[in-house]
C-alpha atoms as a PDB file:
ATOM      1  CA  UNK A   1       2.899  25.426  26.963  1.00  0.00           C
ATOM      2  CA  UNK A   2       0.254  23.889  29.213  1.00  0.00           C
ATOM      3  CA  UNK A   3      -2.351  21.156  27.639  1.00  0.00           C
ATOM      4  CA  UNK A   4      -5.447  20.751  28.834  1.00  0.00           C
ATOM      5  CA  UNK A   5      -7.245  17.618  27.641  1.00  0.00           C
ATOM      6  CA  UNK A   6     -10.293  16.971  27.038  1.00  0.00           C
ATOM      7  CA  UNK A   7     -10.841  15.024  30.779  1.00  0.00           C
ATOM      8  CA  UNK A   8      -9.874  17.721  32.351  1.00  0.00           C
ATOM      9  CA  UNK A   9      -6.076  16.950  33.328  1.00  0.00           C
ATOM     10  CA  UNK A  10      -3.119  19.479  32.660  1.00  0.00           C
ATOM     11  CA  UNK A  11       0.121  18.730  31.955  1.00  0.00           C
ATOM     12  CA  UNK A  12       2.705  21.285  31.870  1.00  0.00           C
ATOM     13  CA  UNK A  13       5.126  18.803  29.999  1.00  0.00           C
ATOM     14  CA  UNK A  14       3.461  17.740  26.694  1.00  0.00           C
ATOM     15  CA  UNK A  15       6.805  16.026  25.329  1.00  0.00           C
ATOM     16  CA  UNK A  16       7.233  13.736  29.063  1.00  0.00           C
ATOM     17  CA  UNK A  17       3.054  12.870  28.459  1.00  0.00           C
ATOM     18  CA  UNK A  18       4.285  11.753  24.865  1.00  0.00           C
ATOM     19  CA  UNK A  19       6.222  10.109  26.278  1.00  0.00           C
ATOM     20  CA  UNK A  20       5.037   8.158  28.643  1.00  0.00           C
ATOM     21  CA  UNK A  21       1.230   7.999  27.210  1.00  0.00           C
ATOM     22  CA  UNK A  22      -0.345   5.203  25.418  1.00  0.00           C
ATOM     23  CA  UNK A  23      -2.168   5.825  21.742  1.00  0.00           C
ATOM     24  CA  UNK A  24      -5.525   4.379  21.056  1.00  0.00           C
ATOM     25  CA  UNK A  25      -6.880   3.955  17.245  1.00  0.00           C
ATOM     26  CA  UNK A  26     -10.510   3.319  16.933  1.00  0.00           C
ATOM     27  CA  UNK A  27     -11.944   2.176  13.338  1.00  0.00           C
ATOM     28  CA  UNK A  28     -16.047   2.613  13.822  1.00  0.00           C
ATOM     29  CA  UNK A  29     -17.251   1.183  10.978  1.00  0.00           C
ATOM     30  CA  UNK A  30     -21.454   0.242  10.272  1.00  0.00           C
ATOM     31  CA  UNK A  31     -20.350  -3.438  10.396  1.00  0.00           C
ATOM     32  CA  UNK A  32     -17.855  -3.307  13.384  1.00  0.00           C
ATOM     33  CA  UNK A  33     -15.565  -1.858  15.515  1.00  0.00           C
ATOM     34  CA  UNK A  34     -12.267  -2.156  15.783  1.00  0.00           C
ATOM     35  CA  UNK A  35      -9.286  -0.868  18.445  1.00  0.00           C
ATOM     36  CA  UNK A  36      -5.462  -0.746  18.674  1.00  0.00           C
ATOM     37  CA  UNK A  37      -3.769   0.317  21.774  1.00  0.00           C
ATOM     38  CA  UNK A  38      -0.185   1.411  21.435  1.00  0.00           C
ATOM     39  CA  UNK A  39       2.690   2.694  23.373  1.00  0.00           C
ATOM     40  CA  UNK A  40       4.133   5.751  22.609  1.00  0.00           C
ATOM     41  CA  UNK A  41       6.820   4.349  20.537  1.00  0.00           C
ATOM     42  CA  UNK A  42       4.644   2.670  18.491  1.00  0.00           C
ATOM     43  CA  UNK A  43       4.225  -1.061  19.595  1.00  0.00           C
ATOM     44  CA  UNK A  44       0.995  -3.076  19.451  1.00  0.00           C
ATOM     45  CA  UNK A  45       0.349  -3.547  22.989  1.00  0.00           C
ATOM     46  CA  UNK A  46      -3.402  -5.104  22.163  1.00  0.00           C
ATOM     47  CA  UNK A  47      -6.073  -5.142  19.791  1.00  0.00           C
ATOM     48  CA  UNK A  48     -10.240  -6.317  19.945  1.00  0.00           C
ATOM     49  CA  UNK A  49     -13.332  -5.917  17.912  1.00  0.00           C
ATOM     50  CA  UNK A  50     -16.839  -5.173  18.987  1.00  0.00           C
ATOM     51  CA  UNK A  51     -20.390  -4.263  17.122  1.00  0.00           C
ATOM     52  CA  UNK A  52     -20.815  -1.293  14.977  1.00  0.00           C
ATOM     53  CA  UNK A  53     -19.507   2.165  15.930  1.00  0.00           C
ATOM     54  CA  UNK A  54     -22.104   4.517  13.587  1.00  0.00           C
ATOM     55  CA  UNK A  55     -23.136   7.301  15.057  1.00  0.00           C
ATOM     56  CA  UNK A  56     -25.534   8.460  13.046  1.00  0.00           C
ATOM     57  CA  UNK A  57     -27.424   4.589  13.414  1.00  0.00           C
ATOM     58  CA  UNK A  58     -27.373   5.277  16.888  1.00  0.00           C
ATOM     59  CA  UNK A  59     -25.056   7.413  19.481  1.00  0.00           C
ATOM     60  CA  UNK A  60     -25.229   5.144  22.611  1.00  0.00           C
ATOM     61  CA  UNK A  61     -24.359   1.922  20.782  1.00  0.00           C
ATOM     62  CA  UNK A  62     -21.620   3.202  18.785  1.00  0.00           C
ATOM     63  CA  UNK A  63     -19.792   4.786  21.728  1.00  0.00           C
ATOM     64  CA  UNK A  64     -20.521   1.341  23.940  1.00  0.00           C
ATOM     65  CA  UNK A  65     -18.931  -1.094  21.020  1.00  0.00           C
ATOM     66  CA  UNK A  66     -16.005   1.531  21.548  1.00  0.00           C
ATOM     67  CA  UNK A  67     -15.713   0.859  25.169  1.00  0.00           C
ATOM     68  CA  UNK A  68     -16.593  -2.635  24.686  1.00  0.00           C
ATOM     69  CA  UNK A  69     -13.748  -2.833  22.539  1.00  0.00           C
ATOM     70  CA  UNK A  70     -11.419  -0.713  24.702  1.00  0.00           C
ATOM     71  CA  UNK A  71     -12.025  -2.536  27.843  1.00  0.00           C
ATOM     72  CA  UNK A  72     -10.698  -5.760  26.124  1.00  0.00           C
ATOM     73  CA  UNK A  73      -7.451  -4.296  25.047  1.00  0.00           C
ATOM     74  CA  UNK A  74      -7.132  -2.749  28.208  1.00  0.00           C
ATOM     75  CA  UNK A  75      -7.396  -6.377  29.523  1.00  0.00           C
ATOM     76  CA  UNK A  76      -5.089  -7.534  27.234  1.00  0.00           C
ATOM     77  CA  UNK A  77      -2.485  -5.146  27.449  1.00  0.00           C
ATOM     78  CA  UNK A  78      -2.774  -6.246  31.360  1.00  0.00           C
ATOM     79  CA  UNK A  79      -3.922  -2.030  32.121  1.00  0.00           C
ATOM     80  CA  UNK A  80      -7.534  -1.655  33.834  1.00  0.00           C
ATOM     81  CA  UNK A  81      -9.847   1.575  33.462  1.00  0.00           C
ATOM     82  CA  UNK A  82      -7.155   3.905  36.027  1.00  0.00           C
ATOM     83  CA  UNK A  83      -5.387   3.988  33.092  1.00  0.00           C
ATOM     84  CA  UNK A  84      -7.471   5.721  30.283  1.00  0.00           C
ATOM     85  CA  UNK A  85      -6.386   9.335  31.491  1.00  0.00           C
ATOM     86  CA  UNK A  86      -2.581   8.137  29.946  1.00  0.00           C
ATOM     87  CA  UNK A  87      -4.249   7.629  26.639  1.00  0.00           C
ATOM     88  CA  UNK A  88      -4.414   9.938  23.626  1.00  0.00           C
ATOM     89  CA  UNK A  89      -7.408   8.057  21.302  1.00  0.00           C
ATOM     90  CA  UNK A  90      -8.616   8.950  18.158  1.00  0.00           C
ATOM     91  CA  UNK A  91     -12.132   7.960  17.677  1.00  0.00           C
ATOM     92  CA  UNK A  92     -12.655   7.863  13.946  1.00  0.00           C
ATOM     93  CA  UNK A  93     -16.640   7.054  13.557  1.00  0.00           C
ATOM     94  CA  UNK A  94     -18.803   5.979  10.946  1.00  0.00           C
ATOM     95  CA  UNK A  95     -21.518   9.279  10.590  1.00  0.00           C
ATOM     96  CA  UNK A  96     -19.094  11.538  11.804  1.00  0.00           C
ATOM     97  CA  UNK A  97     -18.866  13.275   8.567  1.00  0.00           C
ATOM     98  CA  UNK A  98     -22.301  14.866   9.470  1.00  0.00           C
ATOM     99  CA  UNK A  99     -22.003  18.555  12.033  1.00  0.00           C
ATOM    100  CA  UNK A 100     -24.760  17.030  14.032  1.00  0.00           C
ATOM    101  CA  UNK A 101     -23.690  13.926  14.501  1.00  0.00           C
ATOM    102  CA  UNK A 102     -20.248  14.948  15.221  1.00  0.00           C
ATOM    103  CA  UNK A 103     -21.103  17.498  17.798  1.00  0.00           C
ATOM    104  CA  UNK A 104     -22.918  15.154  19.661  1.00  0.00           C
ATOM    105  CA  UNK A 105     -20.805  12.422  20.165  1.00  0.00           C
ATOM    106  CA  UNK A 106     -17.832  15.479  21.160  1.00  0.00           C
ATOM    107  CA  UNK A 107     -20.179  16.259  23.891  1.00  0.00           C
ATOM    108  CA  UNK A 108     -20.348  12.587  25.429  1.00  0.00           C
ATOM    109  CA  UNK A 109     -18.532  12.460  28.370  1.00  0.00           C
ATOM    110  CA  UNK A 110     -14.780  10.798  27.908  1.00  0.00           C
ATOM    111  CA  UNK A 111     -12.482   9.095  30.639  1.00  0.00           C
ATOM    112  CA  UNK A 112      -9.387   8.938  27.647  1.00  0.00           C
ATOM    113  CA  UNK A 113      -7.248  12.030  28.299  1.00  0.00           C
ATOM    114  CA  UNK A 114      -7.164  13.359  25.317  1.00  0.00           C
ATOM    115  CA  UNK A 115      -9.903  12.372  22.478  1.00  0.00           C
ATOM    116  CA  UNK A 116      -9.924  13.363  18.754  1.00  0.00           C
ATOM    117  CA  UNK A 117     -12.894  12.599  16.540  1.00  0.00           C
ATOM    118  CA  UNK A 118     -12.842  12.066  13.171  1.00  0.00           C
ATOM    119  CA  UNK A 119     -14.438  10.303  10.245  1.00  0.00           C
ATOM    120  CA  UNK A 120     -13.989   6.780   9.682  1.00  0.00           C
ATOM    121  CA  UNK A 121     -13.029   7.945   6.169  1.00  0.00           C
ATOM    122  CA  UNK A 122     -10.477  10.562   7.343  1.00  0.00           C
ATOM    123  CA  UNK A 123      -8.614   8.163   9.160  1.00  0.00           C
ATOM    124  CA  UNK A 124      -8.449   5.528   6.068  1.00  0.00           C
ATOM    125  CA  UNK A 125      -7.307   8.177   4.214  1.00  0.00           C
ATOM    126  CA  UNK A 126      -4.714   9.118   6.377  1.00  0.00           C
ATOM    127  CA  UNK A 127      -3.336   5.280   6.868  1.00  0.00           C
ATOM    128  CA  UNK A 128      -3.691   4.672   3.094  1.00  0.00           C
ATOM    129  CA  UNK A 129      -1.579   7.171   2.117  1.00  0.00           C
ATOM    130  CA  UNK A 130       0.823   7.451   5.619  1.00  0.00           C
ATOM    131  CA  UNK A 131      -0.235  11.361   5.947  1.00  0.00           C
ATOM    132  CA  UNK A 132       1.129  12.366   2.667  1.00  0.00           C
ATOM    133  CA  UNK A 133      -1.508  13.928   0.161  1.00  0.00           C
ATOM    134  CA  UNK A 134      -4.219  11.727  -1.492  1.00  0.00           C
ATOM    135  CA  UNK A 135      -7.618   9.882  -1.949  1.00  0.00           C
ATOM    136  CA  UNK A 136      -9.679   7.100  -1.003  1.00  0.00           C
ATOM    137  CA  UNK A 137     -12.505   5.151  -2.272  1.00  0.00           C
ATOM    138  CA  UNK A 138     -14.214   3.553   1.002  1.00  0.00           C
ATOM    139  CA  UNK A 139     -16.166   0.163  -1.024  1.00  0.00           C
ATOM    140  CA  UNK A 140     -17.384  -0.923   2.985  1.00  0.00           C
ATOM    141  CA  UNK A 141     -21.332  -0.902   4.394  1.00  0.00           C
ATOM    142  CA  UNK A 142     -21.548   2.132   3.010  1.00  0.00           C
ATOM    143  CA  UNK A 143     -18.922   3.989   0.531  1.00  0.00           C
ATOM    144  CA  UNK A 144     -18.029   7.394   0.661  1.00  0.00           C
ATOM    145  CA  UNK A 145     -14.620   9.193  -1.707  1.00  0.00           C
ATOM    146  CA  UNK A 146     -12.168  11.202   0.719  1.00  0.00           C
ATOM    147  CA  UNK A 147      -8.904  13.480  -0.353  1.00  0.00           C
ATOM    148  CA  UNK A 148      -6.472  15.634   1.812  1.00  0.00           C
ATOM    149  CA  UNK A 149      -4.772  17.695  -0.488  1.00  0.00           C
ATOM    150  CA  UNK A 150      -2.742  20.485   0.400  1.00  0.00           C
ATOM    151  CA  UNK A 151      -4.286  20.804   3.731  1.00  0.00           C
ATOM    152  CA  UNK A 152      -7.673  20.539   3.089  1.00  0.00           C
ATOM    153  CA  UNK A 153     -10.171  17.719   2.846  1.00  0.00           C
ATOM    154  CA  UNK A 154     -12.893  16.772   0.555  1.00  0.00           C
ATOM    155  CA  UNK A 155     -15.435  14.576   0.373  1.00  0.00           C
ATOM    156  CA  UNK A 156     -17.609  13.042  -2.408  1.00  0.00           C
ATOM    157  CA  UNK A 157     -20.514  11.182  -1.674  1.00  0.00           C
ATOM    158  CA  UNK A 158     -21.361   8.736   1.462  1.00  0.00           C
ATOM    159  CA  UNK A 159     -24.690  10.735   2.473  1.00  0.00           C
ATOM    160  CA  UNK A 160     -26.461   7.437   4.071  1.00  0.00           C
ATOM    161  CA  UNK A 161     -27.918   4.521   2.530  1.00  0.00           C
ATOM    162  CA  UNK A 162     -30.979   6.120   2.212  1.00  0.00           C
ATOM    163  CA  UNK A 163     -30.062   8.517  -0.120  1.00  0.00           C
ATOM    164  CA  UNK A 164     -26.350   7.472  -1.484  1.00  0.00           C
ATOM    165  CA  UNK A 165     -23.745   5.095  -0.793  1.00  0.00           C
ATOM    166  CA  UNK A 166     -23.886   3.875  -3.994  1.00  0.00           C
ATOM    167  CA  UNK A 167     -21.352   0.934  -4.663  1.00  0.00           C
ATOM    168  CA  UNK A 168     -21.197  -0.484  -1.104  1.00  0.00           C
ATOM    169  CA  UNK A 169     -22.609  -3.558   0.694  1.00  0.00           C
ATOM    170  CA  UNK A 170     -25.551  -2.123   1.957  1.00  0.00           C
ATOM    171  CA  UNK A 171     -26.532  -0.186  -1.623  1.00  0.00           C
ATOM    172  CA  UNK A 172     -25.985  -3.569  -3.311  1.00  0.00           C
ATOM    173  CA  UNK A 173     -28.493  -5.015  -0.314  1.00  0.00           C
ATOM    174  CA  UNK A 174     -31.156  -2.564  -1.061  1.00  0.00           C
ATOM    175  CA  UNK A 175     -30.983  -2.675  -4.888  1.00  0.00           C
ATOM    176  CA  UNK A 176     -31.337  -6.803  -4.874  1.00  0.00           C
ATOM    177  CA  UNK A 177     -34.222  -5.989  -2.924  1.00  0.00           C
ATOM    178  CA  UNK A 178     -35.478  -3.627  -5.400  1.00  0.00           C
ATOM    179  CA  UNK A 179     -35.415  -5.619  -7.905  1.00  0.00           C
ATOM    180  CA  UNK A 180     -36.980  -9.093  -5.998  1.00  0.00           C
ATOM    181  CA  UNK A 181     -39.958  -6.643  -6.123  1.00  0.00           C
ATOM    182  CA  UNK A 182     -39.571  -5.839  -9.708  1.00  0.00           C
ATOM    183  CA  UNK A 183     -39.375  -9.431 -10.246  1.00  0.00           C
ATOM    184  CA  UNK A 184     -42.914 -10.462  -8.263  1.00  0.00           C
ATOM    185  CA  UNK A 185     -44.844  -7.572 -10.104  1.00  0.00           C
ATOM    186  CA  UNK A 186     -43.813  -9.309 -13.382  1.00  0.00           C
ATOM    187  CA  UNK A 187     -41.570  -6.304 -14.712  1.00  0.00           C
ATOM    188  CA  UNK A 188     -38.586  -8.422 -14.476  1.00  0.00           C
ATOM    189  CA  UNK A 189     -37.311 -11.552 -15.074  1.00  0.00           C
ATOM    190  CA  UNK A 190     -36.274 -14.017 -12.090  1.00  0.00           C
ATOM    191  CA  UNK A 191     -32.392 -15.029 -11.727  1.00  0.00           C
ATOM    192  CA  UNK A 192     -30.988 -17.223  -9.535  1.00  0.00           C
ATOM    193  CA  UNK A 193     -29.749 -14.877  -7.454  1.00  0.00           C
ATOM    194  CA  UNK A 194     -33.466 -12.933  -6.934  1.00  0.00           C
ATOM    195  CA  UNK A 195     -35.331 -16.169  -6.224  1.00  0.00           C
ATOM    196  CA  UNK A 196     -32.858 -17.315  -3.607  1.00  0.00           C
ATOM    197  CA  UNK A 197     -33.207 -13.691  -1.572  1.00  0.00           C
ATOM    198  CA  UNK A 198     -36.816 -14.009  -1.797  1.00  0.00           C
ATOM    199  CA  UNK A 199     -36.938 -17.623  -0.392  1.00  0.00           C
ATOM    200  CA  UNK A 200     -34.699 -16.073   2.040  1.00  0.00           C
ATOM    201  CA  UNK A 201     -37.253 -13.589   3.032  1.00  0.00           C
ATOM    202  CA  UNK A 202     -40.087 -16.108   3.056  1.00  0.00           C
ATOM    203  CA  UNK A 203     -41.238 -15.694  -0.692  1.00  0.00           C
ATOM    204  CA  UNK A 204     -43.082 -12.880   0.562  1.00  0.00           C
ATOM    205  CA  UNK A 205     -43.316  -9.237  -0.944  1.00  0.00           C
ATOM    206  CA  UNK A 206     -44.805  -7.872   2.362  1.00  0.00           C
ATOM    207  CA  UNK A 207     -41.774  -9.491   4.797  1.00  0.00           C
ATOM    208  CA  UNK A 208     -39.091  -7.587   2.653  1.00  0.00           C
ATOM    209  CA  UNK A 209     -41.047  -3.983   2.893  1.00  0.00           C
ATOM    210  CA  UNK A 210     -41.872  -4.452   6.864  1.00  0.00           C
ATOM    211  CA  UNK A 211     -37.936  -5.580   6.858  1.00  0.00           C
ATOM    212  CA  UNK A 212     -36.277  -2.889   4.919  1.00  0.00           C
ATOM    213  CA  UNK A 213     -38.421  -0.180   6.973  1.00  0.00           C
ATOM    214  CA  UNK A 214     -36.130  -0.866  10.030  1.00  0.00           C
ATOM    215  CA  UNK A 215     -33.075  -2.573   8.271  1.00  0.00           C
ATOM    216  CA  UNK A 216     -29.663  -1.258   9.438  1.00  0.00           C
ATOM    217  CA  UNK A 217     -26.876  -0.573   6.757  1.00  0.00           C
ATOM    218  CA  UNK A 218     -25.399  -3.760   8.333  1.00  0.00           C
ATOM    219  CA  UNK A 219     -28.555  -5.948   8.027  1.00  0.00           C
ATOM    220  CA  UNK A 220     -28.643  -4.819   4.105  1.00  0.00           C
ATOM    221  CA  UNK A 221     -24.629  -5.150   3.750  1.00  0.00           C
ATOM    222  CA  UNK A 222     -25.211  -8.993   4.820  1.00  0.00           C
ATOM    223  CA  UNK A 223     -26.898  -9.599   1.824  1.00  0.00           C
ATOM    224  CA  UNK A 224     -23.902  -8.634  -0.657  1.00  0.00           C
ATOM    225  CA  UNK A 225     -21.814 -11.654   0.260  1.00  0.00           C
ATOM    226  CA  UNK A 226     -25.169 -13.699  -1.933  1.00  0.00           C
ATOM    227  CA  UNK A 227     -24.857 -11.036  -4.368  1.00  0.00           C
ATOM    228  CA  UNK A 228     -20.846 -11.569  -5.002  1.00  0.00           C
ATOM    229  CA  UNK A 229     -21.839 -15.492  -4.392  1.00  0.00           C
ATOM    230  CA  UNK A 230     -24.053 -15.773  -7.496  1.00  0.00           C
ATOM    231  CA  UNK A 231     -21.940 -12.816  -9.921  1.00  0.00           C
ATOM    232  CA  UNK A 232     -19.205 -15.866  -9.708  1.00  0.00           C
ATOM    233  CA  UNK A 233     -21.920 -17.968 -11.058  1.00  0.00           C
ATOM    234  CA  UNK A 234     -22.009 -15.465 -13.944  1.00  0.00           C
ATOM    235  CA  UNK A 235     -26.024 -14.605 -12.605  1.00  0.00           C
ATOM    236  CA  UNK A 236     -27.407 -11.853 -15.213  1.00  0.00           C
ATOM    237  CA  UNK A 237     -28.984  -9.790 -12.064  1.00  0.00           C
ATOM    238  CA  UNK A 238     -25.496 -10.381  -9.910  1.00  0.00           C
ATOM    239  CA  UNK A 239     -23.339  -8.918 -12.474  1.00  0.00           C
ATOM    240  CA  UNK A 240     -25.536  -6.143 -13.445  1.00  0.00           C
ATOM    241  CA  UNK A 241     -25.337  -4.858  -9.579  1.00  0.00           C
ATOM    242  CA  UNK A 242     -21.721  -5.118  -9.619  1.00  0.00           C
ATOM    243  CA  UNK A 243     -21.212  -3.299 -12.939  1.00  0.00           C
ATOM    244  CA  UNK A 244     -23.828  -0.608 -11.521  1.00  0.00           C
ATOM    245  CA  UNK A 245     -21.978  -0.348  -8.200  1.00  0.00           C
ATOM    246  CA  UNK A 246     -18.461   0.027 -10.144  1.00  0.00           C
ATOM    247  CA  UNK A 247     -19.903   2.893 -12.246  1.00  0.00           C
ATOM    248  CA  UNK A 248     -20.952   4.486  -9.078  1.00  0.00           C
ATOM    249  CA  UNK A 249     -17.266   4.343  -7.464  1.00  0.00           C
ATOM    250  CA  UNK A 250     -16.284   5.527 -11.150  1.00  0.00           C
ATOM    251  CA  UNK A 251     -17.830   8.414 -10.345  1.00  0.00           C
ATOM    252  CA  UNK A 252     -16.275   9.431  -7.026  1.00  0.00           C
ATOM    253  CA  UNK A 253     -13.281   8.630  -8.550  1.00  0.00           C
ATOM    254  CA  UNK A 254     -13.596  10.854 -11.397  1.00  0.00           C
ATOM    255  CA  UNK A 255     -14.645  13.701  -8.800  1.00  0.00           C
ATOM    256  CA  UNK A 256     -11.597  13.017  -6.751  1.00  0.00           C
ATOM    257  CA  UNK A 257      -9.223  13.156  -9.453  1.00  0.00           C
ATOM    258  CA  UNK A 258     -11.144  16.512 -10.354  1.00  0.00           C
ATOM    259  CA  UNK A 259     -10.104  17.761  -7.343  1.00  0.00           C
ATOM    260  CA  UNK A 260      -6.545  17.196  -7.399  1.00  0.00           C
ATOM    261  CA  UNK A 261      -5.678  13.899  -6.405  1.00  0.00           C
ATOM    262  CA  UNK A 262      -3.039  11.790  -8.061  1.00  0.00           C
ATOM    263  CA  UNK A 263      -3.682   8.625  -6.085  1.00  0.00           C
ATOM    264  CA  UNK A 264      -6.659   6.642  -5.265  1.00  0.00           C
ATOM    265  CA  UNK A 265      -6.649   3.611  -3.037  1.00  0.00           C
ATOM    266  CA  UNK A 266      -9.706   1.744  -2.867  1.00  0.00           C
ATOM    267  CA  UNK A 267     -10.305   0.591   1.045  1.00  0.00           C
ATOM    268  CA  UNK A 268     -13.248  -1.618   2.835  1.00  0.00           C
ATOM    269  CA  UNK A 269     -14.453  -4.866   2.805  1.00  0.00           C
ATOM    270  CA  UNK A 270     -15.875  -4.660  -0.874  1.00  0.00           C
ATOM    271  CA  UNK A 271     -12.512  -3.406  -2.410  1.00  0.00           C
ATOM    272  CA  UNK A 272     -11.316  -6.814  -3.555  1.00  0.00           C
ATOM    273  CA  UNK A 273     -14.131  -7.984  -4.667  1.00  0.00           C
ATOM    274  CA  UNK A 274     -14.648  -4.835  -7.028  1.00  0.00           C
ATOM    275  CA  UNK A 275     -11.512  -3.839  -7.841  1.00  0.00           C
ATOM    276  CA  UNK A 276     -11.408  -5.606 -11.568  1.00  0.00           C
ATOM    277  CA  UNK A 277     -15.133  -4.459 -12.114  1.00  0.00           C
ATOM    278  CA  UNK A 278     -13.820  -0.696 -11.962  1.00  0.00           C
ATOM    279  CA  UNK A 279     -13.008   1.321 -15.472  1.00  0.00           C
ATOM    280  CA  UNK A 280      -9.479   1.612 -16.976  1.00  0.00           C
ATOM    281  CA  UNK A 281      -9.160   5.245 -15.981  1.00  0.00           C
ATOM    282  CA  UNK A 282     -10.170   4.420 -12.274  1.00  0.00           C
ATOM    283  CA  UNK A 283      -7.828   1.293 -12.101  1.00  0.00           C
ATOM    284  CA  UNK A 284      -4.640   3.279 -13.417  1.00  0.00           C
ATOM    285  CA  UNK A 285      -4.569   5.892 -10.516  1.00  0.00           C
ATOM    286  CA  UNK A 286      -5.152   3.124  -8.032  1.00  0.00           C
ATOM    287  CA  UNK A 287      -2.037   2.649  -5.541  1.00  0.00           C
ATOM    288  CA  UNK A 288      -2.049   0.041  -3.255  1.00  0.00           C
ATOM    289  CA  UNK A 289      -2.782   1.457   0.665  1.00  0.00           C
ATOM    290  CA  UNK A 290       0.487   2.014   2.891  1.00  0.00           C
ATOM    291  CA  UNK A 291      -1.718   1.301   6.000  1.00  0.00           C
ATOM    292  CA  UNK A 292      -5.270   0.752   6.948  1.00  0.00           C
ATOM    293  CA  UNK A 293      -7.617   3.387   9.286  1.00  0.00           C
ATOM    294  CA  UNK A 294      -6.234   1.946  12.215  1.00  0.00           C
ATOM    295  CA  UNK A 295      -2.974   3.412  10.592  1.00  0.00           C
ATOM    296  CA  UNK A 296      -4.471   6.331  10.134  1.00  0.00           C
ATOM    297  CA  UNK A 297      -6.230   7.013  13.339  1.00  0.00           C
ATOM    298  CA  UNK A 298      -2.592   6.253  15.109  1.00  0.00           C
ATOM    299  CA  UNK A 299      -1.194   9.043  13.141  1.00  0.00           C
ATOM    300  CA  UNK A 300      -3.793  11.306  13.815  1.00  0.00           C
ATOM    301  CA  UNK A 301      -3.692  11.164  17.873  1.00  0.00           C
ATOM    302  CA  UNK A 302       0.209  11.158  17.205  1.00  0.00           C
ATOM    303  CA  UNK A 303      -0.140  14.397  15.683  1.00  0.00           C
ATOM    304  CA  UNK A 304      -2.531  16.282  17.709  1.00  0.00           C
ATOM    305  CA  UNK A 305       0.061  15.509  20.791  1.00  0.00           C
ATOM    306  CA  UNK A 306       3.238  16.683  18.906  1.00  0.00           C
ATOM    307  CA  UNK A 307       1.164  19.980  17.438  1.00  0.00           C
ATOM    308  CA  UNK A 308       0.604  21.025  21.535  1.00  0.00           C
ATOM    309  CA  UNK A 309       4.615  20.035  22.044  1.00  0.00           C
ATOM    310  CA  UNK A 310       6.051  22.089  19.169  1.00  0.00           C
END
């Protein structure tokens, strides 16, 4: 069987390019990016971080964190760029869940020898679970439910922090926001927490709409860190956003177990910090993850190179 990948190059021996290749996982996240380089039997051979890899906050500077971040494992791993054609990467983006998003970035031009791209969510699912069947709750920048059961994949929610997202660090950004305003008209009351985000934004209504106009999900997600900050302080407006957020995750949860899935691991920066907010029912089917999307993204390019061996 002859593979052609997606540079271009044959190889009439899929099992010797195994073999000899190198595996690169890429975790594109709204907040960062991360990258693993591997051999082909599995050992770390580097790893590096750049900016954020969302492709639907901007093509270009999702795909140049990735090289950014590619470049300095290839440094580290003592390789230079002659080598990408050896690697098998799985590019598992933030945004990639959307057809128009995802068929653009599979149209920009690749040097790796063989890419696969995925959703950042796929891949988390994946690691959590080590390829067997089941769900995840992403609690990150943004939050999104993902299952593969039985061969198929689902998604709940994770439409864009303009419209969803509910539960993650850039919904809880927005919805302090929301209610700063709510608290200068005079239809709320002022807490700790909403006094200190509006000093923050120089005690001025106008500042926050001119900034939440072009806010990214990251710029937003930085404000959740104040948020979990003043809940610990037992702030009324803190603990309400957390409770709110939970109930949201509740809800993919719910939908996910609807759909079949027996086990639910919560994943993304957030997770820990929401975790005991959750309800009974969600916190019983939670199982802790085997491996993170890294993990997952490994397994993936692993896969797609023993599928053109068998």
């Amino acid at each position: 069987m002859r593979y052609r990948s997606t540079g271009g190059a044959v190889d009439d021996n899929p099992g010797v390019a195994m073999a000899n290749g190198l595996f690169l996982a890429v975790d594109g996240g709204g907040t960062s990016c991360r990258v693993r380089l591997c051999d082909a039997f599995g050992i770390r051979l580097a790893e590096a971080s750049a900016g954020p890899a969302n492709i639907r906050s901007g093509l270009m500077d999702a795909f140049a964190s990735v090289s950014e971040a590619t470049l300095a494992c290839l440094e580290q791993a003592r390789l230079t760029a002659t080598d990408l054609p050896r690697i098998t990467a799985c590019l598992a983006l933030a945004g990639a869940t959307e057809p128009a998003e995802l068929a653009a970035a599979t149209k920009h031009p690749q040097a790796f020898g063989k890419a696969i791209l995925t959703s950042d969510a796929h891949a988390a699912c994946v690691g959590a679970h080590n390829g067997n069947d089941g769900a995840v709750i992403v609690a990150g920048t943004g939050s999104i439910g993902w299952a593969v059961l039985r061969g198929r994949q689902y998604r709940v929610g994770g439409w864009g922090p303009e419209i969803s997202d509910e539960g993650s660090g850039a919904w809880i950004g927005r919805e302090t926001l929301r209610r700063v305003l709510s608290a200068y008209d005079g239809r709320t009351a002022w807490t700790p927490l909403l006094r200190s985000v509006f000093e923050r934004c120089g005690s001025d209504p106008h500042a926050i709409v001119s900034w939440v106009a072009r806010a990214t999900p990251r710029d937003l997600g930085a404000l959740a860190p104040i948020v979990l900050a003043h809940a610990s302080g037992d702030d009324e407006t803190a603990v309400d956003l957390l409770r709110v957020g939970a109930a949201h995750l509740d809800a993919i949860a719910a939908r996910l177990v609807a759909l079949g899935a027996s086990r639910l691991a919560l994943v993304g920066g957030l997770a820990p910090h929401i975790e005991g907010r959750l309800s009974p029912s969600t916190q019983e089917r939670l199982v802790a993850p085997l491996g993170d999307a890294l993990d997952g993204a490994l397994l993936i390019a692993h896969r797609a190179v023993q599928s053109v061996a068998a």
